[in-house]
Protein backbone atom coordinates (compact mmCIF):
# COMPACT_ATOMS: atom_id res chain seq x y z
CA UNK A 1 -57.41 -95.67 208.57
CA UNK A 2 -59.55 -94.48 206.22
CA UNK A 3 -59.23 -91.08 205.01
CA UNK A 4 -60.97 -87.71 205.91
CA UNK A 5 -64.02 -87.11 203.81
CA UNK A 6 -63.09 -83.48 203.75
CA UNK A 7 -59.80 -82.10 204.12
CA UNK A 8 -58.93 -78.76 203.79
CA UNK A 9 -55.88 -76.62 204.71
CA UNK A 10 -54.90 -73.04 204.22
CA UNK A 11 -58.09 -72.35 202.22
CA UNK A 12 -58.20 -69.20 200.85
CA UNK A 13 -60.09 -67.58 198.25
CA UNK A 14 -60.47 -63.31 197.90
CA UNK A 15 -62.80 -61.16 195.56
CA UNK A 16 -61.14 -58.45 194.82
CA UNK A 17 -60.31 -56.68 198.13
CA UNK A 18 -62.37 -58.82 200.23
CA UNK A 19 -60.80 -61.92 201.49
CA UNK A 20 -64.24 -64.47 201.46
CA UNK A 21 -61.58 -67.14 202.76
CA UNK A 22 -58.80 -66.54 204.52
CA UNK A 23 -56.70 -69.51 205.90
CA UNK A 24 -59.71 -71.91 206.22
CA UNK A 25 -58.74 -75.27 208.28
CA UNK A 26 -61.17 -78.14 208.02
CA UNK A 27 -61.64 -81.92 208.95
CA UNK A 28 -64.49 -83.59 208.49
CA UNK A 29 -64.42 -87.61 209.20
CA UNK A 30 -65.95 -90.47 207.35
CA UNK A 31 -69.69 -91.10 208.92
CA UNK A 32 -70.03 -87.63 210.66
CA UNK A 33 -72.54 -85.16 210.42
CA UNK A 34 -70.48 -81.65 210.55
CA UNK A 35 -72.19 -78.04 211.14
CA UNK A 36 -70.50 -75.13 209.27
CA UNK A 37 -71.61 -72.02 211.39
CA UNK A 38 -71.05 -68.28 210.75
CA UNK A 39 -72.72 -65.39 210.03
CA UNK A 40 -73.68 -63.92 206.37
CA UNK A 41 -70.72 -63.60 204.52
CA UNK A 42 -68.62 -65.73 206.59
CA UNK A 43 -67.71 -67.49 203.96
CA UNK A 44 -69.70 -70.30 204.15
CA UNK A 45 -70.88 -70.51 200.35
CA UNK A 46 -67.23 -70.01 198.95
CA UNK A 47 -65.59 -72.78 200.82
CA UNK A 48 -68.49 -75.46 199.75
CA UNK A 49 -67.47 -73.93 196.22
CA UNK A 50 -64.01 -74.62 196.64
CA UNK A 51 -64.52 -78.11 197.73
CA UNK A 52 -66.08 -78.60 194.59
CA UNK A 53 -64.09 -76.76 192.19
CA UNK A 54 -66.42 -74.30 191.32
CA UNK A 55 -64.13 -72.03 192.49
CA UNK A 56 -60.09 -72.18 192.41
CA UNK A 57 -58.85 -70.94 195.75
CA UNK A 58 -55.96 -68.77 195.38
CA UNK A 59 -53.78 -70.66 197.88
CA UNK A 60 -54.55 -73.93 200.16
CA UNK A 61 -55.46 -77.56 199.52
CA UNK A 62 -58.97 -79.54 199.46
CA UNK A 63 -59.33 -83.15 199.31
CA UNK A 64 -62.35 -85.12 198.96
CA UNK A 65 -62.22 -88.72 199.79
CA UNK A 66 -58.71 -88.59 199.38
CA UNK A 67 -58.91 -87.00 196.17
CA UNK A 68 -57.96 -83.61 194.78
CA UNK A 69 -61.21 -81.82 193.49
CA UNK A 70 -58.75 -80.08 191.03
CA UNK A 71 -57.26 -83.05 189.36
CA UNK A 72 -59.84 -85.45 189.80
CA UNK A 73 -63.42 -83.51 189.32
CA UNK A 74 -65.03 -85.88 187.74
CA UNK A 75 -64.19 -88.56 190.74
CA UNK A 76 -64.94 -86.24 193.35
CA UNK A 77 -68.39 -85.28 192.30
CA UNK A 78 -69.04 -88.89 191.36
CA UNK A 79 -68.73 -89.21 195.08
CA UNK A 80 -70.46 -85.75 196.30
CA UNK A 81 -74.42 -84.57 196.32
CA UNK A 82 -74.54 -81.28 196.34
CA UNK A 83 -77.29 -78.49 196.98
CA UNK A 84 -76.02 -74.92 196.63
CA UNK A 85 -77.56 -72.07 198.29
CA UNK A 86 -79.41 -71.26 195.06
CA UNK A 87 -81.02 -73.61 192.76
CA UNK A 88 -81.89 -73.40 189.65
CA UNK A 89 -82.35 -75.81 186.91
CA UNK A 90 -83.73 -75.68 182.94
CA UNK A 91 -86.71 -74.13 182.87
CA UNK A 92 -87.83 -76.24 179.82
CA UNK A 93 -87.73 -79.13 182.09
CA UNK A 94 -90.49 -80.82 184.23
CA UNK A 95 -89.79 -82.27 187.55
CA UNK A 96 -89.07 -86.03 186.25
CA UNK A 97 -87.31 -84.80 183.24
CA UNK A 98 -84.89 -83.03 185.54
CA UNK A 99 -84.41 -86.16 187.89
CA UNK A 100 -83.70 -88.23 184.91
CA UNK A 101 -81.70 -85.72 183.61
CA UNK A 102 -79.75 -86.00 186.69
CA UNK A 103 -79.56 -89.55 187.09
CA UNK A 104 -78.26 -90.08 183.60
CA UNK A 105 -75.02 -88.69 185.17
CA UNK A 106 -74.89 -90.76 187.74
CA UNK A 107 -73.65 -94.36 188.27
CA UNK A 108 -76.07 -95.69 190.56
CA UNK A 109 -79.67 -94.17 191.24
CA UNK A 110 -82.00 -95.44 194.05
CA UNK A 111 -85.75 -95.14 192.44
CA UNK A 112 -87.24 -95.90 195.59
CA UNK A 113 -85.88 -93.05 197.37
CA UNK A 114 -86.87 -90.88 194.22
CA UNK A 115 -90.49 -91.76 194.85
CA UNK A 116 -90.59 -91.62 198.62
CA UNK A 117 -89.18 -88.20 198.79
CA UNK A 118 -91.52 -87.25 195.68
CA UNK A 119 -94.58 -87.96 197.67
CA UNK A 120 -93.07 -86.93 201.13
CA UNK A 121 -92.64 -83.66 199.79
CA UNK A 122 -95.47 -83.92 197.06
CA UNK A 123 -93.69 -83.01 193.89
CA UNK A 124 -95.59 -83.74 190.28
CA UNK A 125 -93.42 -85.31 188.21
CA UNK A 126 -95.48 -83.82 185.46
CA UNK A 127 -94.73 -80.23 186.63
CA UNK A 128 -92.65 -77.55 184.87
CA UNK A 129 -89.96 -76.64 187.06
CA UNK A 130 -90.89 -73.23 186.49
CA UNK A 131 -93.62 -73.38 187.98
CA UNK A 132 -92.49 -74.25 191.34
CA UNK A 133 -91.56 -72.22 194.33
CA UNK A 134 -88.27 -71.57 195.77
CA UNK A 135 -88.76 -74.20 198.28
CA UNK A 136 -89.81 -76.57 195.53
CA UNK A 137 -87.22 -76.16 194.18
CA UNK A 138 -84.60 -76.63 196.85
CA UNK A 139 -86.88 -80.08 197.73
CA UNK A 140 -86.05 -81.36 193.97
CA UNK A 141 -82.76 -80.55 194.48
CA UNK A 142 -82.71 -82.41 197.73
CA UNK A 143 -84.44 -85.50 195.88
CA UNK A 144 -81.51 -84.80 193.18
CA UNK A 145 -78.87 -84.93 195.59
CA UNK A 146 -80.16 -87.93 197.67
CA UNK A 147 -81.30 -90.57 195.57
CA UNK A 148 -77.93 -91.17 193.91
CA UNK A 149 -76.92 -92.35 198.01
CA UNK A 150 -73.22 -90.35 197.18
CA UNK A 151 -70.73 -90.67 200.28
CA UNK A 152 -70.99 -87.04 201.14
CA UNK A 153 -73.27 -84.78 201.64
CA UNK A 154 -73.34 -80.88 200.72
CA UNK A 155 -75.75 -78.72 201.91
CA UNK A 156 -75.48 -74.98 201.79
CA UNK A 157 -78.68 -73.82 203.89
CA UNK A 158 -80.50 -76.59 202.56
CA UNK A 159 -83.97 -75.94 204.29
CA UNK A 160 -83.53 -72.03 204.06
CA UNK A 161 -86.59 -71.76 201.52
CA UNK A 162 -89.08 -74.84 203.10
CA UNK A 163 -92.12 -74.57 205.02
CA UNK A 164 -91.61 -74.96 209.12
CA UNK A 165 -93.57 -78.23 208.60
CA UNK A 166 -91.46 -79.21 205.77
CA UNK A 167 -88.05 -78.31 206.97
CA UNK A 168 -88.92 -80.21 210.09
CA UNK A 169 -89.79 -83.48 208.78
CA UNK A 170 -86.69 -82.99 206.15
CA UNK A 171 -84.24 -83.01 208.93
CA UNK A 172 -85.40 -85.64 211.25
CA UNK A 173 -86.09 -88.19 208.63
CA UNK A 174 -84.90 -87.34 205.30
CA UNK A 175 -81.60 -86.46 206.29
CA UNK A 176 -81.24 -88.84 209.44
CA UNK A 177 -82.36 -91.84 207.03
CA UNK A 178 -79.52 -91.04 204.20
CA UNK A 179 -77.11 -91.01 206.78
CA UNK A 180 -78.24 -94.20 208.66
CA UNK A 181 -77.07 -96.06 205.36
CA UNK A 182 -74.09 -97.80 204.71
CA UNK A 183 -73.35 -98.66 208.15
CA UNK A 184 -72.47 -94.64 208.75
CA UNK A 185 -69.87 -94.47 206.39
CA UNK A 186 -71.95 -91.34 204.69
CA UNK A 187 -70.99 -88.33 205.97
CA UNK A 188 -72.32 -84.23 205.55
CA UNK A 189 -71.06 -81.20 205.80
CA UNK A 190 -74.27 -78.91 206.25
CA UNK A 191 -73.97 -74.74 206.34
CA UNK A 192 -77.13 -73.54 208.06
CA UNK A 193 -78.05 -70.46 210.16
CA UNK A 194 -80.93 -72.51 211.13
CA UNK A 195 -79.40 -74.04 213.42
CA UNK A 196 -81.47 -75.92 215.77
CA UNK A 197 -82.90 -77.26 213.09
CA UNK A 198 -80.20 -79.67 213.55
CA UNK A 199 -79.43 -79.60 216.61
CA UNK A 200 -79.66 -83.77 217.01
CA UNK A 201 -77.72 -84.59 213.97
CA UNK A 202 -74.84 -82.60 214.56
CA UNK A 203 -71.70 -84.70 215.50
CA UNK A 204 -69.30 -81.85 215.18
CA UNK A 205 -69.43 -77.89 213.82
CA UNK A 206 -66.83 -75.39 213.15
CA UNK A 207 -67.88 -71.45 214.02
CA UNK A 208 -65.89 -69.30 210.87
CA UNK A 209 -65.57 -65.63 211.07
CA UNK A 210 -64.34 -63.47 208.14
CA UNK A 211 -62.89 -66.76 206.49
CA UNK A 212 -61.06 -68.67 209.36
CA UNK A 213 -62.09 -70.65 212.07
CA UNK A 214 -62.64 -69.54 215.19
CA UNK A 215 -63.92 -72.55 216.67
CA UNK A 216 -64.28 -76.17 216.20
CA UNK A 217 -65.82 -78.81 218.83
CA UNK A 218 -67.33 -81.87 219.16
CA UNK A 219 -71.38 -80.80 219.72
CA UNK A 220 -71.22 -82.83 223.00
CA UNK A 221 -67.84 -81.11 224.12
CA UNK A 222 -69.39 -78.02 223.04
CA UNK A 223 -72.76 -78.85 225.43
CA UNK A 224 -70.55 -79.58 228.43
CA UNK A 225 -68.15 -76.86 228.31
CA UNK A 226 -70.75 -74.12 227.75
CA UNK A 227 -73.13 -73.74 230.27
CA UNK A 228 -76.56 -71.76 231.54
CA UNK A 229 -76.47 -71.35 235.54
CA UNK A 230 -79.00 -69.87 237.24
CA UNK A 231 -78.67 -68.49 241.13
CA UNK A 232 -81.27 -67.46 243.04
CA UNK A 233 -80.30 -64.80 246.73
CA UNK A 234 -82.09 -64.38 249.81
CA UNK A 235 -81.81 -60.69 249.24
CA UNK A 236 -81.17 -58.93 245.78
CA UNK A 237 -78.25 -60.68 243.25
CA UNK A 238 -74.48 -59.40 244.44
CA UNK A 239 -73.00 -57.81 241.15
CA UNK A 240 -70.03 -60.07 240.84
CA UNK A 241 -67.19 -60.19 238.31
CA UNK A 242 -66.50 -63.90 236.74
CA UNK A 243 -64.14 -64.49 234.40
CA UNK A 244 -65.45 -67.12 231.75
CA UNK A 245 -68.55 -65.17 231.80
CA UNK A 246 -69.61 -64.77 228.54
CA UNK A 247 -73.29 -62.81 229.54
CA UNK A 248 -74.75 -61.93 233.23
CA UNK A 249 -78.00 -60.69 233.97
CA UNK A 250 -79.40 -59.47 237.04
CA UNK A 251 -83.14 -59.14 237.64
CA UNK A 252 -84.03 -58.69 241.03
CA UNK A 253 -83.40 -61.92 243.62
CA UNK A 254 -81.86 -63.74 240.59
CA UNK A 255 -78.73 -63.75 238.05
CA UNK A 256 -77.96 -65.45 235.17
CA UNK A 257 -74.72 -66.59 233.63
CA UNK A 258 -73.90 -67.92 230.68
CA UNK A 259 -70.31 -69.66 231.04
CA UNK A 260 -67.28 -70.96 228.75
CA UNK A 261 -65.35 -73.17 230.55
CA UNK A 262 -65.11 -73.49 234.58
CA UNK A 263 -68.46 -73.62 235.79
CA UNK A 264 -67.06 -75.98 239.12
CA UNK A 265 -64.80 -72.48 239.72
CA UNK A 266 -67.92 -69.88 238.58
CA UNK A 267 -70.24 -72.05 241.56
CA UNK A 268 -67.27 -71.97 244.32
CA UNK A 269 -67.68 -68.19 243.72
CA UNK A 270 -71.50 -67.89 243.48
CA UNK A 271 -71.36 -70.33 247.03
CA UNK A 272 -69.18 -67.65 248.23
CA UNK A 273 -72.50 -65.44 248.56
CA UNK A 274 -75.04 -68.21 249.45
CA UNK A 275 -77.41 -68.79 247.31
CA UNK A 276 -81.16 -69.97 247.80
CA UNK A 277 -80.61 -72.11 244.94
CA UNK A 278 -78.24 -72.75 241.87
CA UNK A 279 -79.12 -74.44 238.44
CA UNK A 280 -77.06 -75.39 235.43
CA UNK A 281 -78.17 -76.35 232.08
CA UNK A 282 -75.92 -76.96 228.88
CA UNK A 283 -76.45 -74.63 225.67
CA UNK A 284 -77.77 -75.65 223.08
CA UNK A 285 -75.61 -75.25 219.61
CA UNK A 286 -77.72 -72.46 218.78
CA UNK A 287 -76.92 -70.20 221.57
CA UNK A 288 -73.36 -71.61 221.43
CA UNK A 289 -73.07 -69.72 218.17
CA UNK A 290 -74.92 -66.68 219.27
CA UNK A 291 -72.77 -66.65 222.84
CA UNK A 292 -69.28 -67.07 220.83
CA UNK A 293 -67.09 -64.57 222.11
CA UNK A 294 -65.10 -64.44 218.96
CA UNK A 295 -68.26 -63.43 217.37
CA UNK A 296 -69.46 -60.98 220.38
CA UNK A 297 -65.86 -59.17 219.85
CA UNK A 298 -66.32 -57.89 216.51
């Protein structure tokens, strides 16, 4: 078997006081797109660091493609695109001197992607990078990070600073399209609070909290176990009390559940009081993360 494209135990990594990391388990398979959830300062941004080297965790191991970012930087970011949560690049540069800049770094470079995403997201070549806007900028990282078709993917809020119309069309093609290659051996790790953004790429996500993770599913798991139900009473909703209940409302004839875990037992019970009518409907990741009770107990 092949090994994990990202594999990470006992991650941790403090500033001062304030432990950004703190026991971080994570991995990610070859081919799989993986969601890294959590609120700001989760520590999101420090663990892609770490799997990079740009920061040395104070305890814990990473490996890359089998490789230890550590000892082998130079093979692990041979293998890694990577756009960071900020991006900046040398302002003396314009747009095509920073992709060639770029590309002179790299061992393989696919022009035609260069030039597709250049026009899909209608970047001048000829244009100083300083004169672009922050979601220019992320988009020429993007282009930076793509066209060199590396085996894994990092992107830390990656469509934070595009246009709705841009961010969009970025996910469902750009990113669907880079992973389509190579029979689906290319794999990314995305950090994004925009969620349902990419909602239909998502193979897998982990939810961290104050460093460590608090919970990791497959997004199809995730969809089955959580669930909306929906009951509708003759006379006003009965106030009941349902364990695995993560939210009820009660407005009038009607109540509303959302539900981790035993929704056969949480409809025996709603039965119990016969309903008009009861409907279920799976969560999407979104309101997974927003539901999480190890997020709503903080």
């Amino acid at each position: 078997m092949s090994a994990p494209a990202i594999e990470v135990r006992g991650l941790r990594k403090s500033y001062g006081w304030v432990e950004a990391v703190n026991g971080l388990d994570l991995t990610v398979r070859p081919g799989r797109c993986y969601g890294l959830f959590g609120r700001n300062g989760a520590g999101k941004t420090t663990t892609m660091k770490c799997l990079l080297h740009l920061l040395r965790p104070a305890a814990g191991s990473v490996r890359i493609c089998g490789l230890d970012p550590a000892r082998d930087e130079v093979g692990v970011k041979a293998r890694v695109g990577y756009v960071p949560d900020t991006v900046a690049f040398y302002p003396w540069m314009t747009v095509r001197d920073t992709l060639d800049y770029l590309a002179a770094f790299r061992r393989s470079w696919n022009a035609a992607t260069e030039r597709d995403l250049l026009e899909r997201f209608d970047l001048d070549p000829a244009r100083k990078v300083t004169a672009l806007s922050r979601g220019q900028r992320t988009q020429l990282a993007l282009v930076g990070a793509i066209a060199p078709e590396p085996e894994l993917l990092l992107l830390d809020e990656p469509t934070s600073g595009l246009d709705p119309i841009v961010r969009r069309g970025f996910v469902e093609t750009v990113i669907g399209a880079y992973q389509d290659g190579e029979d689906g051996r290319r794999t990314i790790l995305v950090s994004t609070h925009l969620i349902s953004e990419f909602e239909g790429l998502i193979d897998e996500f982990t939810i961290i909290d104050r460093g460590r993770a608090v919970l990791t599913l497959e997004a199809d798991a995730a969809r089955a176990r959580f669930q909306k139900l929906r009951a509708r009473f003759p006379g006003a909703a009965p106030a009941l009390d349902l364990p695995g209940a993560l939210q009820i409302r009660r407005e009038g004839r009607e109540l509303e559940l959302l539900v981790d875990g035993g929704t056969d037992d949480v409809r025996a019970r709603l039965a119990a009081h016969a309903p008009e009518d009861v409907q279920s409907e799976s969560l999407s990741l979104e309101e997974i993360f927003i539901a999480s009770p190890h997020l709503r107990e903080r």
